[in-house]
N, C-alpha and C. Protein backbone atom coordinates (compact mmCIF):
# COMPACT_ATOMS: atom_id res chain seq x y z
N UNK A 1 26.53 -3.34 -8.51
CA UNK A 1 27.24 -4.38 -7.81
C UNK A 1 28.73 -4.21 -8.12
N UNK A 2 29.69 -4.18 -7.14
CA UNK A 2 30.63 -3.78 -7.08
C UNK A 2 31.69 -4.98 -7.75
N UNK A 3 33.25 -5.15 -7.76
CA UNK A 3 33.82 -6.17 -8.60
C UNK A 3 33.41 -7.68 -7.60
N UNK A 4 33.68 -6.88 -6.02
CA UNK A 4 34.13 -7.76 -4.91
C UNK A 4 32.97 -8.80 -4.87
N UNK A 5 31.81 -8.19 -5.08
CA UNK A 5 30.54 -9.05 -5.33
C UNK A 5 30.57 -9.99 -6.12
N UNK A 6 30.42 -8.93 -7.47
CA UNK A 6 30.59 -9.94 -8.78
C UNK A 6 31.36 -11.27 -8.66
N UNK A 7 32.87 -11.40 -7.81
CA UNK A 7 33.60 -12.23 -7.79
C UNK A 7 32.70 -13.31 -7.58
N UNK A 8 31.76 -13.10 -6.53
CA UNK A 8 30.89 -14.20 -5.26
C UNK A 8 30.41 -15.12 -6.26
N UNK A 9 29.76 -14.18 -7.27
CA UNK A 9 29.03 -15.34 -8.28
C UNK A 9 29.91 -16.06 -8.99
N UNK A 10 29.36 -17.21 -9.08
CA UNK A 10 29.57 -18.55 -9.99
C UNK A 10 28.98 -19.09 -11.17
N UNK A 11 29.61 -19.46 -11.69
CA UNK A 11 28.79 -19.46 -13.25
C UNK A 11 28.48 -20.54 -12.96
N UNK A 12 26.82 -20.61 -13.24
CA UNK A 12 25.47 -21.23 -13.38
C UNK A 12 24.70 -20.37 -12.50
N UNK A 13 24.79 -19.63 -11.70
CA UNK A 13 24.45 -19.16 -10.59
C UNK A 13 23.20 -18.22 -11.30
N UNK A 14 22.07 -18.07 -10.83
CA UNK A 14 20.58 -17.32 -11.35
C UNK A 14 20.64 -16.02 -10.41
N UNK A 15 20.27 -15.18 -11.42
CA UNK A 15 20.68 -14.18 -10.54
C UNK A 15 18.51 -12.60 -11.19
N UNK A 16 17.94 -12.35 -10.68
CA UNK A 16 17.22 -11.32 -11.18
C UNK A 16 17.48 -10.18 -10.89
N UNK A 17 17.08 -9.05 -11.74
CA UNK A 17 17.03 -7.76 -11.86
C UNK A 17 16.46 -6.69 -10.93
N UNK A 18 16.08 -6.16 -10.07
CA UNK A 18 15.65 -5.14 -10.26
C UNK A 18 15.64 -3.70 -10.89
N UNK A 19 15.02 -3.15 -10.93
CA UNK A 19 15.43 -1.57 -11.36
C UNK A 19 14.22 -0.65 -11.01
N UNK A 20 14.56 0.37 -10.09
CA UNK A 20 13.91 1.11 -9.47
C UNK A 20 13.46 2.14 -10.09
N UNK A 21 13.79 2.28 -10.99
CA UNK A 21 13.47 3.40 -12.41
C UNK A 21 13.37 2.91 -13.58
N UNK A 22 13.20 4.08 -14.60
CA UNK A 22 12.87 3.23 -15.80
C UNK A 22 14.04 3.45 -16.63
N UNK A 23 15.37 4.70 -16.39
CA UNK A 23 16.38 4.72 -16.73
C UNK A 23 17.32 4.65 -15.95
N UNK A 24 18.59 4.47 -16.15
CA UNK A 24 20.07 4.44 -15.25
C UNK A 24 20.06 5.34 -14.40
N UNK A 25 19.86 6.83 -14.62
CA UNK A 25 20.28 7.67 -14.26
C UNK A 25 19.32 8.83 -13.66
N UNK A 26 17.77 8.28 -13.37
CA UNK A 26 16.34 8.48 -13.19
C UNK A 26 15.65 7.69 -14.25
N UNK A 27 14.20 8.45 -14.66
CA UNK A 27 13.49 8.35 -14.76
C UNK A 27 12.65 8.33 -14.17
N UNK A 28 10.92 7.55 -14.77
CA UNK A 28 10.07 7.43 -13.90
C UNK A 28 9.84 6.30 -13.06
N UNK A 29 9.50 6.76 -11.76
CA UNK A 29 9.64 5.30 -11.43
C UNK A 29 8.89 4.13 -11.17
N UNK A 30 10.01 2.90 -11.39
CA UNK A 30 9.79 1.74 -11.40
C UNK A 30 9.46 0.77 -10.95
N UNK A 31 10.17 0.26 -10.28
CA UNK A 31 10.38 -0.47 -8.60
C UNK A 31 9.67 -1.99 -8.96
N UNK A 32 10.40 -2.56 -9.77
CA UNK A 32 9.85 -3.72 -10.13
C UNK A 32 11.11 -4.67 -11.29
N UNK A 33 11.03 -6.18 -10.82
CA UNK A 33 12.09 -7.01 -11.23
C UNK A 33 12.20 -7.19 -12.81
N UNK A 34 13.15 -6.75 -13.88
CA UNK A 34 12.86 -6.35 -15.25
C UNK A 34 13.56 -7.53 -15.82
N UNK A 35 14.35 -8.75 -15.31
CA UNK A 35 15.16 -9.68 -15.80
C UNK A 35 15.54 -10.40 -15.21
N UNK A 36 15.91 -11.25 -15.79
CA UNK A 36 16.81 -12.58 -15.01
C UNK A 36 17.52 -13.82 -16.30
N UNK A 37 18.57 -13.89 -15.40
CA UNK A 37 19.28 -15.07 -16.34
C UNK A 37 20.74 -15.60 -15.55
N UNK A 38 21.16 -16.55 -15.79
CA UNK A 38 22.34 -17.25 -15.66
C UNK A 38 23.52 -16.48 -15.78
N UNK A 39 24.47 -16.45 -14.84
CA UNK A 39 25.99 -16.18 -15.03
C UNK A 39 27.10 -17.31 -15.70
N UNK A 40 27.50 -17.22 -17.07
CA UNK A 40 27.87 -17.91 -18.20
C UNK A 40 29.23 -17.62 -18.09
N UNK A 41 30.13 -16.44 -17.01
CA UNK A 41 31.23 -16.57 -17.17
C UNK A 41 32.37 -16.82 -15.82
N UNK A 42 33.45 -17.29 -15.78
CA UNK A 42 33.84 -17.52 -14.42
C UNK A 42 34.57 -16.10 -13.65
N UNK A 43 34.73 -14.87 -14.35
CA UNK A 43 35.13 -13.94 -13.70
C UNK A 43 34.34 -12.29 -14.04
N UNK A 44 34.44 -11.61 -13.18
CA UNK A 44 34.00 -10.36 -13.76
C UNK A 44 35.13 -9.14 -15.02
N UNK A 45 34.76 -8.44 -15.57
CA UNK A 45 35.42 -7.65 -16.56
C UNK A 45 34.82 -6.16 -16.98
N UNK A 46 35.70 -5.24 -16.70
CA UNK A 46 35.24 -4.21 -16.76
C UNK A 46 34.66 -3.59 -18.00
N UNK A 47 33.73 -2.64 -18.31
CA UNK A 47 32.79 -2.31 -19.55
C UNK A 47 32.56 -0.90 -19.49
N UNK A 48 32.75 -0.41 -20.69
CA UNK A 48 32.87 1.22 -20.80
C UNK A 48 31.48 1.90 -20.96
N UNK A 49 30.48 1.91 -20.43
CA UNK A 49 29.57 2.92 -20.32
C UNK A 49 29.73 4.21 -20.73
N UNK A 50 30.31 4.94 -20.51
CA UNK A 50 30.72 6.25 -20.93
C UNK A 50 32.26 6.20 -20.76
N UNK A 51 32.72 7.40 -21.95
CA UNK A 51 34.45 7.47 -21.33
C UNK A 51 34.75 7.75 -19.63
N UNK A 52 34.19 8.14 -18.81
CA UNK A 52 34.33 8.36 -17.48
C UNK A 52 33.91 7.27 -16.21
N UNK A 53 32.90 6.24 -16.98
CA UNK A 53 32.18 5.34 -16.09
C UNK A 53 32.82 3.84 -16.64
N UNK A 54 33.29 3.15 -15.93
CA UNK A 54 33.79 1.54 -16.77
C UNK A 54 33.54 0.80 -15.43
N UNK A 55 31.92 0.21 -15.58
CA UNK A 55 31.98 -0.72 -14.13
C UNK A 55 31.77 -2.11 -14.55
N UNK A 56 32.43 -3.59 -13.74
CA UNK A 56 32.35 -4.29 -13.46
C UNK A 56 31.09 -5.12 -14.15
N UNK A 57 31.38 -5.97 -15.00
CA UNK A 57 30.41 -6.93 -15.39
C UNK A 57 30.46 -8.28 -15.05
N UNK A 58 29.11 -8.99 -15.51
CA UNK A 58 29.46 -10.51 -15.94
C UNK A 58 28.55 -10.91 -17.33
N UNK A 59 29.09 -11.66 -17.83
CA UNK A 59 28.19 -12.32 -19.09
C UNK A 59 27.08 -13.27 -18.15
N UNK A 60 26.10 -13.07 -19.15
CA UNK A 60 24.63 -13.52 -18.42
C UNK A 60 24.22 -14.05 -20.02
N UNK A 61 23.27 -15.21 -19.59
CA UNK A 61 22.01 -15.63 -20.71
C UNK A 61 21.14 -15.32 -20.24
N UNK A 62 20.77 -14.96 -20.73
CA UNK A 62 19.48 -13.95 -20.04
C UNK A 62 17.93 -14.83 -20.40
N UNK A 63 16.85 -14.95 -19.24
CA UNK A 63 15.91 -16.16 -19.95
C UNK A 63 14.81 -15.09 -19.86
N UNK A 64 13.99 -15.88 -20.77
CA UNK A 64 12.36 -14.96 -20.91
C UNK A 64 11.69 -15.03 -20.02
N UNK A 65 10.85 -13.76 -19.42
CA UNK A 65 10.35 -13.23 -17.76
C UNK A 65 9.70 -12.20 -18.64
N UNK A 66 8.45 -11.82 -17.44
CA UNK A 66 8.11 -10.84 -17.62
C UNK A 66 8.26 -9.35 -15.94
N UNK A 67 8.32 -8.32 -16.84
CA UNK A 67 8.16 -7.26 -15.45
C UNK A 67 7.45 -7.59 -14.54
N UNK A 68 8.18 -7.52 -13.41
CA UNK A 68 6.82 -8.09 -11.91
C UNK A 68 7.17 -6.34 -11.14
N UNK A 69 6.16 -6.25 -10.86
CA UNK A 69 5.83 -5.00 -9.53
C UNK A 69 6.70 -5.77 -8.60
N UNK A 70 6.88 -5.32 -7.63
CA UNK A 70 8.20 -5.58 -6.41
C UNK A 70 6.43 -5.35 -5.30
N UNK A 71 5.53 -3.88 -5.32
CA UNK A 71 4.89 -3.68 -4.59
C UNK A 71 4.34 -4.67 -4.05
N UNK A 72 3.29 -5.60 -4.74
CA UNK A 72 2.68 -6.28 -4.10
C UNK A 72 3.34 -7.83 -3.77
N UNK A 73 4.23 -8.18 -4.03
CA UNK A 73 4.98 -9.17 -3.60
C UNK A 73 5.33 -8.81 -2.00
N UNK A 74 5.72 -10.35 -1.29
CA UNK A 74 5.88 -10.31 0.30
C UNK A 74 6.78 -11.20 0.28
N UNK A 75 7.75 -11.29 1.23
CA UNK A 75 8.48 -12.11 1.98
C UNK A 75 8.16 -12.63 3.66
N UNK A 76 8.03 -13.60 3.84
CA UNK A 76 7.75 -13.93 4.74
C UNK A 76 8.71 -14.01 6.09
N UNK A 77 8.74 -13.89 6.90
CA UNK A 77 9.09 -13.46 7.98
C UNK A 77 10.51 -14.35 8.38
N UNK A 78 10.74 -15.55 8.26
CA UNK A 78 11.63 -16.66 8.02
C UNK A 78 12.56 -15.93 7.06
N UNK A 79 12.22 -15.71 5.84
CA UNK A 79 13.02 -15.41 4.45
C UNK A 79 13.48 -13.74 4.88
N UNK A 80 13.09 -12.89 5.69
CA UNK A 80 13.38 -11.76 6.11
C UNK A 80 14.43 -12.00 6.92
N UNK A 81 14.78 -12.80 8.19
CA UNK A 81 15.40 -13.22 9.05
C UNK A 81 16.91 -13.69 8.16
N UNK A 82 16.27 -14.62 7.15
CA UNK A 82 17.44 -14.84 6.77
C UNK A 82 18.24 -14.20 5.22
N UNK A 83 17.47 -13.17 5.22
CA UNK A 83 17.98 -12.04 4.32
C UNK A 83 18.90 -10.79 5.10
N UNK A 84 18.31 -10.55 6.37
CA UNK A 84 18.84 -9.77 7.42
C UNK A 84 20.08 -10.38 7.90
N UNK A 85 20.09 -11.56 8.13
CA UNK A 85 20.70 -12.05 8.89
C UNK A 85 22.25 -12.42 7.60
N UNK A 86 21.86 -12.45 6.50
CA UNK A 86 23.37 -12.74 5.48
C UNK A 86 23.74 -11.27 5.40
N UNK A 87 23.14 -9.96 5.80
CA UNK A 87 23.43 -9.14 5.43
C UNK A 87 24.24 -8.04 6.80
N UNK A 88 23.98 -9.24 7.84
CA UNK A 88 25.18 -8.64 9.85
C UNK A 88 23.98 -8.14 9.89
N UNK A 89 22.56 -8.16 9.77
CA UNK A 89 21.71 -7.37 10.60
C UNK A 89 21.40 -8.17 11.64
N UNK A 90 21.53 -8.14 13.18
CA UNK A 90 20.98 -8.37 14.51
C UNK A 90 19.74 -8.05 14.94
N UNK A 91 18.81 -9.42 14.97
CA UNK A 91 17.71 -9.21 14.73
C UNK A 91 17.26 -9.64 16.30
């Protein structure tokens, strides 16, 4: 998620995880929601991953969840419309 995003959020705002792998950079894969928690701060701030990589954060409290599969979960046709539809897709 880029800074411009990050901005969008608001602290209290709930936000979950996915991760499509089991590491950053591959692994095996995943494809299932690994977290979730609260945005605790009012702006984003950049974070050094490696000397070459410094992307965009936010402070989170992070609450207790467990891994969900993404596979067998559904969205219903309403909640598609209006996932498409925040995202300029013309449906």
């Amino acid at each position: 998620m880029g800074r411009h995003n990050l901005k969008r959020l608001k602290k209290g705002d709930m936000i979950v995880f996915y991760s499509p792998e089991t590491s950053f950079n591959g692994g095996e894969e995943l494809k299932s929601f690994t977290a979730a928690g609260y945005v605790i701060d009012e702006t984003p701030y950049k974070a050094e991953m490696t000397p070459d990589f410094h992307p965009f954060r936010r402070n989170m409290k992070f609450i207790e969840c467990r891994e969900t599969s993404i596979l067998p979960l559904k969205i219903s046709k309403e909640d598609f419309g209006k996932i498409a539809g925040a995202m300029g897709v013309k449906i």
